[in-house]
Every structure is written in C-alpha cells, then in structure tokens.
C-alpha atoms as a PDB file:
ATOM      1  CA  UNK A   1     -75.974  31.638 -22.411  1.00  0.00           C
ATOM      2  CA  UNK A   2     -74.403  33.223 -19.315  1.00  0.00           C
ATOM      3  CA  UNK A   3     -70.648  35.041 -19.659  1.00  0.00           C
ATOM      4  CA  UNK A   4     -68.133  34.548 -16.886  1.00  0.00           C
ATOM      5  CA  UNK A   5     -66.685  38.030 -16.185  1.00  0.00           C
ATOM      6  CA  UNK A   6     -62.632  37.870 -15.203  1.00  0.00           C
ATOM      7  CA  UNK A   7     -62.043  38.996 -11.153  1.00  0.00           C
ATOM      8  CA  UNK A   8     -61.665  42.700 -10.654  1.00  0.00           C
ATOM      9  CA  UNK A   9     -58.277  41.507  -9.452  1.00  0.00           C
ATOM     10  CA  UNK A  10     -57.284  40.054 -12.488  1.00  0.00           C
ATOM     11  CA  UNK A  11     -58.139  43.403 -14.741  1.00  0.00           C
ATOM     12  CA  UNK A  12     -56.464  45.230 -11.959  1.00  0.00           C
ATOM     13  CA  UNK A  13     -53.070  43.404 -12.179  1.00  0.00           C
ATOM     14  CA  UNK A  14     -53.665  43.312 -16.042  1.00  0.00           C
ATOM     15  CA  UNK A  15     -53.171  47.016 -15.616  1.00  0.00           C
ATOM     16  CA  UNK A  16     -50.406  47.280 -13.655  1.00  0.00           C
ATOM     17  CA  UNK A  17     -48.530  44.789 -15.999  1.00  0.00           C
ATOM     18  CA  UNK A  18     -49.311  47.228 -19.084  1.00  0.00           C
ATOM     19  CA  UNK A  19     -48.189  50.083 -16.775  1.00  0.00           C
ATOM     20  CA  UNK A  20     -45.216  49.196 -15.858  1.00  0.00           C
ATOM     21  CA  UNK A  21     -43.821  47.315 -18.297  1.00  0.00           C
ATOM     22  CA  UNK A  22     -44.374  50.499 -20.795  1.00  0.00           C
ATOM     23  CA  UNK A  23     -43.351  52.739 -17.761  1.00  0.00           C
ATOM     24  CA  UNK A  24     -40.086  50.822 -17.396  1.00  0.00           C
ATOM     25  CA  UNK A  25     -39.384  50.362 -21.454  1.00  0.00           C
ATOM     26  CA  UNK A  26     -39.284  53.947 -22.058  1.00  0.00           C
ATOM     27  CA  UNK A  27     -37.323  54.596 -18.935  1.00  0.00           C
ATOM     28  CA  UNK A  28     -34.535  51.537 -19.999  1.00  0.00           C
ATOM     29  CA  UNK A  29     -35.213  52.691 -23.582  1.00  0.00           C
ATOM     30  CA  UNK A  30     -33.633  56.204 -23.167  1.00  0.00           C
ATOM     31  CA  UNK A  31     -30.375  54.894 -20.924  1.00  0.00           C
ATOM     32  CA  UNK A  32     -29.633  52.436 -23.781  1.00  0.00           C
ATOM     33  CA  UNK A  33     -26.449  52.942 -25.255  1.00  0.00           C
ATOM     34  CA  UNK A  34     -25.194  50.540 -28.282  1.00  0.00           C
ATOM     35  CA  UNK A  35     -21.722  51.384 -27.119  1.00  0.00           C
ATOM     36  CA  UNK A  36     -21.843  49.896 -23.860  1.00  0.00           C
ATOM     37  CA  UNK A  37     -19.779  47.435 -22.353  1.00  0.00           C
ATOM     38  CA  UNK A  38     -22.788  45.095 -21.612  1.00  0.00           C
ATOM     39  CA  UNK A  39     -25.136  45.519 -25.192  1.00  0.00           C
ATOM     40  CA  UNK A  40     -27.193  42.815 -24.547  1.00  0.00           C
ATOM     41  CA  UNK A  41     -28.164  43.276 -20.916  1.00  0.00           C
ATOM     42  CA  UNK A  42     -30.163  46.455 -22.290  1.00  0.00           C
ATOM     43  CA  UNK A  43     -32.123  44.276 -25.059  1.00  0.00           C
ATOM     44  CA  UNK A  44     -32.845  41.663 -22.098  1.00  0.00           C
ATOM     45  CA  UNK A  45     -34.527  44.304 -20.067  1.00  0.00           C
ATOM     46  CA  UNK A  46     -36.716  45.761 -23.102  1.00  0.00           C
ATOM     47  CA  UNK A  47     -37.389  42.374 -23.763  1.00  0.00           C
ATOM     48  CA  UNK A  48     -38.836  41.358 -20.476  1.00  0.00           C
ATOM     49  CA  UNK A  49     -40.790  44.891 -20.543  1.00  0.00           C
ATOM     50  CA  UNK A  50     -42.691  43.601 -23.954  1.00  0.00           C
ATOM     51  CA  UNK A  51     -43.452  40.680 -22.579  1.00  0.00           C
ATOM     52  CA  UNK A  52     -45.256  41.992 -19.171  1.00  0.00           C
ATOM     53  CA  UNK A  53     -47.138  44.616 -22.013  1.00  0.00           C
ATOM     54  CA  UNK A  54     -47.989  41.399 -24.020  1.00  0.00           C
ATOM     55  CA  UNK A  55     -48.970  39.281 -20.519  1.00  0.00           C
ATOM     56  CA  UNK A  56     -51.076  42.438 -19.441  1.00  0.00           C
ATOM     57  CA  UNK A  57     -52.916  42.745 -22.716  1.00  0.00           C
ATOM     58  CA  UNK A  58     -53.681  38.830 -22.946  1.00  0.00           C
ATOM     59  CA  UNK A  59     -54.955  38.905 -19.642  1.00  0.00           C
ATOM     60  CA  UNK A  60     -57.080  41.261 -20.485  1.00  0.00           C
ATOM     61  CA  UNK A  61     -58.411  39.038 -23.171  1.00  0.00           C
ATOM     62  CA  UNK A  62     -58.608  36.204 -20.770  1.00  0.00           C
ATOM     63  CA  UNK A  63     -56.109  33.914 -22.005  1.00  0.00           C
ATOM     64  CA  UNK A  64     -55.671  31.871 -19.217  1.00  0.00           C
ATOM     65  CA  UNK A  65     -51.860  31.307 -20.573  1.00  0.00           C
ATOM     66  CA  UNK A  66     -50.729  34.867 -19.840  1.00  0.00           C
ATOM     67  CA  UNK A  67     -51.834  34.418 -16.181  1.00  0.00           C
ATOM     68  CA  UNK A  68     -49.632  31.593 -15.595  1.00  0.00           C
ATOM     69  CA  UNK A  69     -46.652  33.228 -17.750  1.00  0.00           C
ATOM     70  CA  UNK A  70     -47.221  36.692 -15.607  1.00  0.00           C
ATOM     71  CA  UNK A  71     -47.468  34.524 -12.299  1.00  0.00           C
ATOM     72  CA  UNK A  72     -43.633  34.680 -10.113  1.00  0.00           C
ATOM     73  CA  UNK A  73     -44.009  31.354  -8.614  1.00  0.00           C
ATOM     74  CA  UNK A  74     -45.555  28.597 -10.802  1.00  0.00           C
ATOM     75  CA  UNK A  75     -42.302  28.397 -13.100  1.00  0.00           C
ATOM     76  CA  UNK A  76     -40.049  25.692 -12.166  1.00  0.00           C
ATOM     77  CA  UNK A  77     -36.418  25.123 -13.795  1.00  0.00           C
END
C-alpha cells in the first residue's frame, strides 16, 4: 500500500496559516478593549484568526476541506 505525501507547498502554506493567524490573534488580542465603540469588530477579527489556525492545522492533516475553506477565490456569494 503506497501513501500519497501532501505538496511541500501545501505544508508550507499550512504554516504560514498557523503563523499568522496566532501572530495576528495575540497582536488584535492585546488592542481589544470591551469598552469600545465597535465591540464586535474585535471578536470578528479573533474569530477569523482561529479559523486560519484551525484551516492551517487541518491542512496539515490533509483534509481536503480546509484547503478549499483557506483558498481566497473559490468562495462565491
């Protein structure tokens, strides 16, 4: 039984996503303020933080769902 491996560039940009999305929650974590004028606009950017942690780590795992969900350009509204 032979094992397909995920592209380099796949773990790569799995990476990044983990990177920056804790990189940026910490950053937006410390500048959140529940006395501001716009309180949710702060949970909305944690929020999409998790999420490129969680896309990151299930790409990793190579769910082929958290590719599409990480990918810019294949949603449609």
């Amino acid at each position: 039984m032979t094992w397909n491996r995920r592209p380099l560039s796949v773990t790569i940009l799995a990476w990044v996503y983990i990177g920056t999305g804790t990189i940026g929650f910490v950053y937006h974590l410390t500048e959140f303020q529940a006395t501001s004028a716009f309180l949710y606009d702060g949970m909305w950017v944690e929020l999409i933080r998790i999420l490129a942690i969680i896309c990151g780590a299930f790409m990793l795992r190579s769910h082929n769902r958290a590719r599409w969900l990480a990918s810019p350009g294949s949603h449609s509204m």
